[in-house]
C-alpha atoms as a PDB file:
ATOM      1  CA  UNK A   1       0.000   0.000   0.000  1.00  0.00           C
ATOM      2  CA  UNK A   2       1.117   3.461  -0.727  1.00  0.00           C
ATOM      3  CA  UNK A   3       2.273   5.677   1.733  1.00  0.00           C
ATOM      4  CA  UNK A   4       0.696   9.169   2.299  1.00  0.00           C
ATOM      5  CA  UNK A   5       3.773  10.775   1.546  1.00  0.00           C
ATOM      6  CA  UNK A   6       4.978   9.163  -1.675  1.00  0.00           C
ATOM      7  CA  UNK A   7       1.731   9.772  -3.415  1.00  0.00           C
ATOM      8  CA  UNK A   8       1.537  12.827  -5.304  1.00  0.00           C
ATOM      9  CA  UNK A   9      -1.826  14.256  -5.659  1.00  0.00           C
ATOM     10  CA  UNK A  10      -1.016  16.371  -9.187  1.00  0.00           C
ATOM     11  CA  UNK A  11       0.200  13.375 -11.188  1.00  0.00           C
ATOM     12  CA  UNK A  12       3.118  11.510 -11.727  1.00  0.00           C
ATOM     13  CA  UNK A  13       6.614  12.248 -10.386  1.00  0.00           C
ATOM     14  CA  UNK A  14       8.339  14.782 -12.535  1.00  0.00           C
ATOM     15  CA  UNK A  15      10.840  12.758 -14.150  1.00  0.00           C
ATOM     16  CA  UNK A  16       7.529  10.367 -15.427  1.00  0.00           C
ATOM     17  CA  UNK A  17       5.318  13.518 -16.704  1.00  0.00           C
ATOM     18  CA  UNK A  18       4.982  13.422 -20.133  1.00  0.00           C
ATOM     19  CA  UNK A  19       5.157  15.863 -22.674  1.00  0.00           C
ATOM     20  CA  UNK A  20       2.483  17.567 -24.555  1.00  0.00           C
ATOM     21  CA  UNK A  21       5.121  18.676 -27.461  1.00  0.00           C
ATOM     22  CA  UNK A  22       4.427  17.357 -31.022  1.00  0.00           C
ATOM     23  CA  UNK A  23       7.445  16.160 -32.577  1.00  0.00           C
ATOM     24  CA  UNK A  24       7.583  18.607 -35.668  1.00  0.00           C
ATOM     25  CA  UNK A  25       5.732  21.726 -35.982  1.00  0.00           C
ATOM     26  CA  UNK A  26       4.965  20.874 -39.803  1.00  0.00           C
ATOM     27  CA  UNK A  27       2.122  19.130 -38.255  1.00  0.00           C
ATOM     28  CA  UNK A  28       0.404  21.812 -37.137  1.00  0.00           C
ATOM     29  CA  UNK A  29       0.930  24.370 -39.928  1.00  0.00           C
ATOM     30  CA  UNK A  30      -0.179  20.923 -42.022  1.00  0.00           C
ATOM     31  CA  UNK A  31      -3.008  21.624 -39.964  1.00  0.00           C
ATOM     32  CA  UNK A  32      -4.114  24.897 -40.037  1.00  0.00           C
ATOM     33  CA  UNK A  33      -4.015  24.938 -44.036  1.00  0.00           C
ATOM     34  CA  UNK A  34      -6.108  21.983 -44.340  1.00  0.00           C
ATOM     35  CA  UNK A  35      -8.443  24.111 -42.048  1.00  0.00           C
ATOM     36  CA  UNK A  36      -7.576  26.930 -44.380  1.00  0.00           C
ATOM     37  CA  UNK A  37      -7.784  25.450 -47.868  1.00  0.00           C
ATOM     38  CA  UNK A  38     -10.930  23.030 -46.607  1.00  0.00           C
ATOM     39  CA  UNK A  39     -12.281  21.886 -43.592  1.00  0.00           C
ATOM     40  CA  UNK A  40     -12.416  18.419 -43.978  1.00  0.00           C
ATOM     41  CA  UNK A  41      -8.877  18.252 -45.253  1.00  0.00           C
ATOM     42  CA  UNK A  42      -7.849  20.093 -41.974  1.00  0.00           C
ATOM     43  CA  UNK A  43     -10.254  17.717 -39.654  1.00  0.00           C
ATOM     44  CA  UNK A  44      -8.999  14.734 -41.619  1.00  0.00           C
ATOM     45  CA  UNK A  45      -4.971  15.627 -41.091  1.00  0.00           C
ATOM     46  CA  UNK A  46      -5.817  16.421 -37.872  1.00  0.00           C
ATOM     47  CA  UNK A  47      -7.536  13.057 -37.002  1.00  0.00           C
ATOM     48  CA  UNK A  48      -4.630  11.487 -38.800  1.00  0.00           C
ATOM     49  CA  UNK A  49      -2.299  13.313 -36.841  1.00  0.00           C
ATOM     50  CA  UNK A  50      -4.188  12.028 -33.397  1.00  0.00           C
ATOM     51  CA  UNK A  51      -4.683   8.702 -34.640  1.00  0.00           C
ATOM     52  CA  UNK A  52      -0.795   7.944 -35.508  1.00  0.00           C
ATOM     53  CA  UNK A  53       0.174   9.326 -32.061  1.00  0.00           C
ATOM     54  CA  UNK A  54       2.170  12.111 -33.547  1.00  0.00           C
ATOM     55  CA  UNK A  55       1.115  13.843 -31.046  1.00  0.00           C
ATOM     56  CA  UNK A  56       3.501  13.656 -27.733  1.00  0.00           C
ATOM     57  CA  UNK A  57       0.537  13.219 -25.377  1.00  0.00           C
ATOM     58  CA  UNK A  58      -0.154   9.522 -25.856  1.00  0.00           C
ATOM     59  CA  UNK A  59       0.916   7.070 -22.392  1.00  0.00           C
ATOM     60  CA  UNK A  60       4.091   6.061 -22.814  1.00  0.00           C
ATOM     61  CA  UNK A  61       5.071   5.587 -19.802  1.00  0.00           C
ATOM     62  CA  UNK A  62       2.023   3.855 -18.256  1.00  0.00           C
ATOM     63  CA  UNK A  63       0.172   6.777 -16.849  1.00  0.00           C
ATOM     64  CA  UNK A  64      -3.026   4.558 -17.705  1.00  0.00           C
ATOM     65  CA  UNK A  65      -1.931   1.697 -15.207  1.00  0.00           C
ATOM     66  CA  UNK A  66      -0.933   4.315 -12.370  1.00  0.00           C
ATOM     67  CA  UNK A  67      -4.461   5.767 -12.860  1.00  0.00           C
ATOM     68  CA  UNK A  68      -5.660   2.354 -12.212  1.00  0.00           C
ATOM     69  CA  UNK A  69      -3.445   1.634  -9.526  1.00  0.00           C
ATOM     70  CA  UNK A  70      -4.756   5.445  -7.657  1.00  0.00           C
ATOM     71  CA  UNK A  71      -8.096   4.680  -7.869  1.00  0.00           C
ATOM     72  CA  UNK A  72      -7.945   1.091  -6.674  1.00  0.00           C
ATOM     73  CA  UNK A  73      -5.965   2.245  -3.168  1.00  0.00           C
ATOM     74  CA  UNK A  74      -8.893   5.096  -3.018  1.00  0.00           C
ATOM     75  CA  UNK A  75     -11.793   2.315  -3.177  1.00  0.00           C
ATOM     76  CA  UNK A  76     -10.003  -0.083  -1.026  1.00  0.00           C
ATOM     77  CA  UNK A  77      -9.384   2.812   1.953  1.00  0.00           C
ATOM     78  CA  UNK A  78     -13.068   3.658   1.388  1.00  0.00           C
ATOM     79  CA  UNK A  79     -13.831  -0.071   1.781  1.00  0.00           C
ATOM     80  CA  UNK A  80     -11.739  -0.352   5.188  1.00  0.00           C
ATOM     81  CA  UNK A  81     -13.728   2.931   6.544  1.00  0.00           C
ATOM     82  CA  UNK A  82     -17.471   1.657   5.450  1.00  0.00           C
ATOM     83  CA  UNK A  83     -16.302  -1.582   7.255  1.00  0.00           C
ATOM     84  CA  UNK A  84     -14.952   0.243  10.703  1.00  0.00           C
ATOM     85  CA  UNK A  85     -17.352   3.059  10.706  1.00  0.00           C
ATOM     86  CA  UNK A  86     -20.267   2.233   8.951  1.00  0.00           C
ATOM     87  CA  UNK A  87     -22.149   3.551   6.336  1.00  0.00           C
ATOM     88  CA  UNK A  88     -23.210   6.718   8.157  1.00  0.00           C
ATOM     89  CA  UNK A  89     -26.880   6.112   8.014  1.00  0.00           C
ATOM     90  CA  UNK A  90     -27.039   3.608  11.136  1.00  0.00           C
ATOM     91  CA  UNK A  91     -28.963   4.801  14.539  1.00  0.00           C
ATOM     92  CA  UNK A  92     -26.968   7.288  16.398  1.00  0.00           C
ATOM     93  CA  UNK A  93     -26.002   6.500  20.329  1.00  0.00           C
ATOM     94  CA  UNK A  94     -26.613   8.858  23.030  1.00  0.00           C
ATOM     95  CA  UNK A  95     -24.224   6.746  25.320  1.00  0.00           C
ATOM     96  CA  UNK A  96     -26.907   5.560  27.169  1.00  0.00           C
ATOM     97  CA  UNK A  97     -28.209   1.861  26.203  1.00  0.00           C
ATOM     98  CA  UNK A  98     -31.434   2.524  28.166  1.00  0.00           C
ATOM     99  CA  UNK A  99     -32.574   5.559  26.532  1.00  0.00           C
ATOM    100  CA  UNK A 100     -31.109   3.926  23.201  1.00  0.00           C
ATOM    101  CA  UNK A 101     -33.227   1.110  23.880  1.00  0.00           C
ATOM    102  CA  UNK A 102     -36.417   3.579  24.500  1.00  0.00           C
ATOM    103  CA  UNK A 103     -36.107   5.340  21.646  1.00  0.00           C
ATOM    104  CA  UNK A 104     -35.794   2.399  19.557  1.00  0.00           C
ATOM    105  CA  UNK A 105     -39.082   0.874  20.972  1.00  0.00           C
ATOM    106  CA  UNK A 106     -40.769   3.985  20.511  1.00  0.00           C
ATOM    107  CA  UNK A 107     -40.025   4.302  16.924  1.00  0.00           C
ATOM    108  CA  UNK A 108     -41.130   0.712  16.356  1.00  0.00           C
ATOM    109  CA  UNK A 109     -43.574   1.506  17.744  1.00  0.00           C
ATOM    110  CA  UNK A 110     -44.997   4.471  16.024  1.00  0.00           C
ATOM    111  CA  UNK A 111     -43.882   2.774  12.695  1.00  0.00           C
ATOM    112  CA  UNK A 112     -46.588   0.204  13.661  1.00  0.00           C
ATOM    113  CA  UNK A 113     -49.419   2.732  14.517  1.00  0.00           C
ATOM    114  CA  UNK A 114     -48.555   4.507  11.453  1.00  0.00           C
ATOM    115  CA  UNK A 115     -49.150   1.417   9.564  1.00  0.00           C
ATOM    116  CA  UNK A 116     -52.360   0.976  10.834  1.00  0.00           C
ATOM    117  CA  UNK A 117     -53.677   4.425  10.444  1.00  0.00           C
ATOM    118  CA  UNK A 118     -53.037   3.444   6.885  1.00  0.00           C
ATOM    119  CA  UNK A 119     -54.897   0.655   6.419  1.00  0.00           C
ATOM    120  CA  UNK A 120     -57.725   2.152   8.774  1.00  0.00           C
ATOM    121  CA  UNK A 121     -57.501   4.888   5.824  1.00  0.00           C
ATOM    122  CA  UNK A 122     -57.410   2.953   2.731  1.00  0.00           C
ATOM    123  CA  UNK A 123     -60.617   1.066   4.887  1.00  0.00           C
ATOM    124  CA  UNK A 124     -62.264   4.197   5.446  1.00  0.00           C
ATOM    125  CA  UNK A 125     -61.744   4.691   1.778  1.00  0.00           C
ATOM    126  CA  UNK A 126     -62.969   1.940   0.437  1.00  0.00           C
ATOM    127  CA  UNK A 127     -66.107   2.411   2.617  1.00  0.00           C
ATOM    128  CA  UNK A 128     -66.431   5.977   1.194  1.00  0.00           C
ATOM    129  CA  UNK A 129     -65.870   4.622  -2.284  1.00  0.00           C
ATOM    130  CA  UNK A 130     -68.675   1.693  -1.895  1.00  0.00           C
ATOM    131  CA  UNK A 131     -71.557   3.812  -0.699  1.00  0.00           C
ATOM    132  CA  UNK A 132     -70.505   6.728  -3.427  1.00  0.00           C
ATOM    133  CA  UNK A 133     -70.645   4.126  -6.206  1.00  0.00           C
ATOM    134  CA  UNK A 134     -73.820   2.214  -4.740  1.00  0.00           C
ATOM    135  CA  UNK A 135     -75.914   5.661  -4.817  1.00  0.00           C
ATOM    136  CA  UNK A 136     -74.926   6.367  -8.507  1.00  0.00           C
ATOM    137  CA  UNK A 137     -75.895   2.723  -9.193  1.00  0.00           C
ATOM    138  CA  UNK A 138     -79.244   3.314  -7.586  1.00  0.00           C
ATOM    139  CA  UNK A 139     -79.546   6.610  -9.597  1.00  0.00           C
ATOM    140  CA  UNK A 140     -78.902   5.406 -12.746  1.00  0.00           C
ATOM    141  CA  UNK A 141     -80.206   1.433 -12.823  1.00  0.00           C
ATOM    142  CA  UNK A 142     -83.055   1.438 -14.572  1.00  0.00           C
ATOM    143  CA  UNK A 143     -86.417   1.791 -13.023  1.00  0.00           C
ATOM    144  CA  UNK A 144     -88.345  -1.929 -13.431  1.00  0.00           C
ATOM    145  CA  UNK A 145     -91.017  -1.603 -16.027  1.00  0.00           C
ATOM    146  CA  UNK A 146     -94.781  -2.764 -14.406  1.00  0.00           C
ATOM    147  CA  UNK A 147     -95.849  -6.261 -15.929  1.00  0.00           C
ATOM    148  CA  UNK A 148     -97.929  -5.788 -19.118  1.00  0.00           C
ATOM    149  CA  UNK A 149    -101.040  -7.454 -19.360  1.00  0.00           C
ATOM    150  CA  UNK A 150    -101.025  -8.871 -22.041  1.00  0.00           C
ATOM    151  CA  UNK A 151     -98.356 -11.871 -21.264  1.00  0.00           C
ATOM    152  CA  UNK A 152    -100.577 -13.273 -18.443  1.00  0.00           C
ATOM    153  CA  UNK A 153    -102.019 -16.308 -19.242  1.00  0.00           C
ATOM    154  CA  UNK A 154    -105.724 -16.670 -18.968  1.00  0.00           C
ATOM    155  CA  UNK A 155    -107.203 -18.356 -16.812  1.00  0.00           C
END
């Protein structure tokens, strides 16, 4: 494991930075009168120029696997601290168990009455919503026509 004082927050060590000089400056005035004479010439040299790592800024010197390295050491320190301290969001202590242990059964407590409240007011609800739909089905079910006479049988 690194050690607090050989890690350097800003990057690699000097003597491992490397640097952002292009080789030849033809490349860029290459550049600029591809931009000049025609866009896509310019955007195409200028790909090219990427692409074939002209450029000086490519990892040489494995700046990817340091990276790596850096942010492995972060996530196993952050491991080691969830482990010892927790995740933050546990109960807080007081320092004293008995009033720990109140609180606790309070809030179980009220977490149960609050459940039933609930159901008492999706009942209450569902009551509401009964009667509400049994009057409009009384208004609107059609009245029962009187018997005609003339499909009694005769006597």
């Amino acid at each position: 494991m690194a050690n607090a004082a050989d890690y350097n927050r800003w990057g690699p060590p000097a003597d491992d930075r490397v640097s952002y000089q292009m080789r030849s400056p033809w490349h860029i005035i290459l550049i600029v009168l591809g931009f000049i004479v025609w866009w896509p010439v310019g955007l195409a040299l200028l790909f090219f120029t990427l692409g074939s790592r002209k450029m000086g800024c490519w990892d040489r010197n494995g700046r990817f696997e340091n990276k790596m390295e850096r942010m492995q050491y972060k996530m196993e320190r952050m491991r080691n601290r969830m482990e010892r301290h927790g995740f933050g969001f546990g109960q807080p202590t007081s320092g004293n168990r008995a009033f720990d242990e109140y609180r606790v059964e309070t809030l179980r407590r009220l977490e149960e009455e609050q459940h039933e409240f609930k159901n008492f007011l999706d009942r209450l609800r569902h009551a509401k919503d009964k009667e509400e739909f049994d009057a409009f089905m009384a208004q609107h079910r059609p009245k029962p026509t009187p018997p005609s006479d003339n499909n009694q049988p005769q006597g």
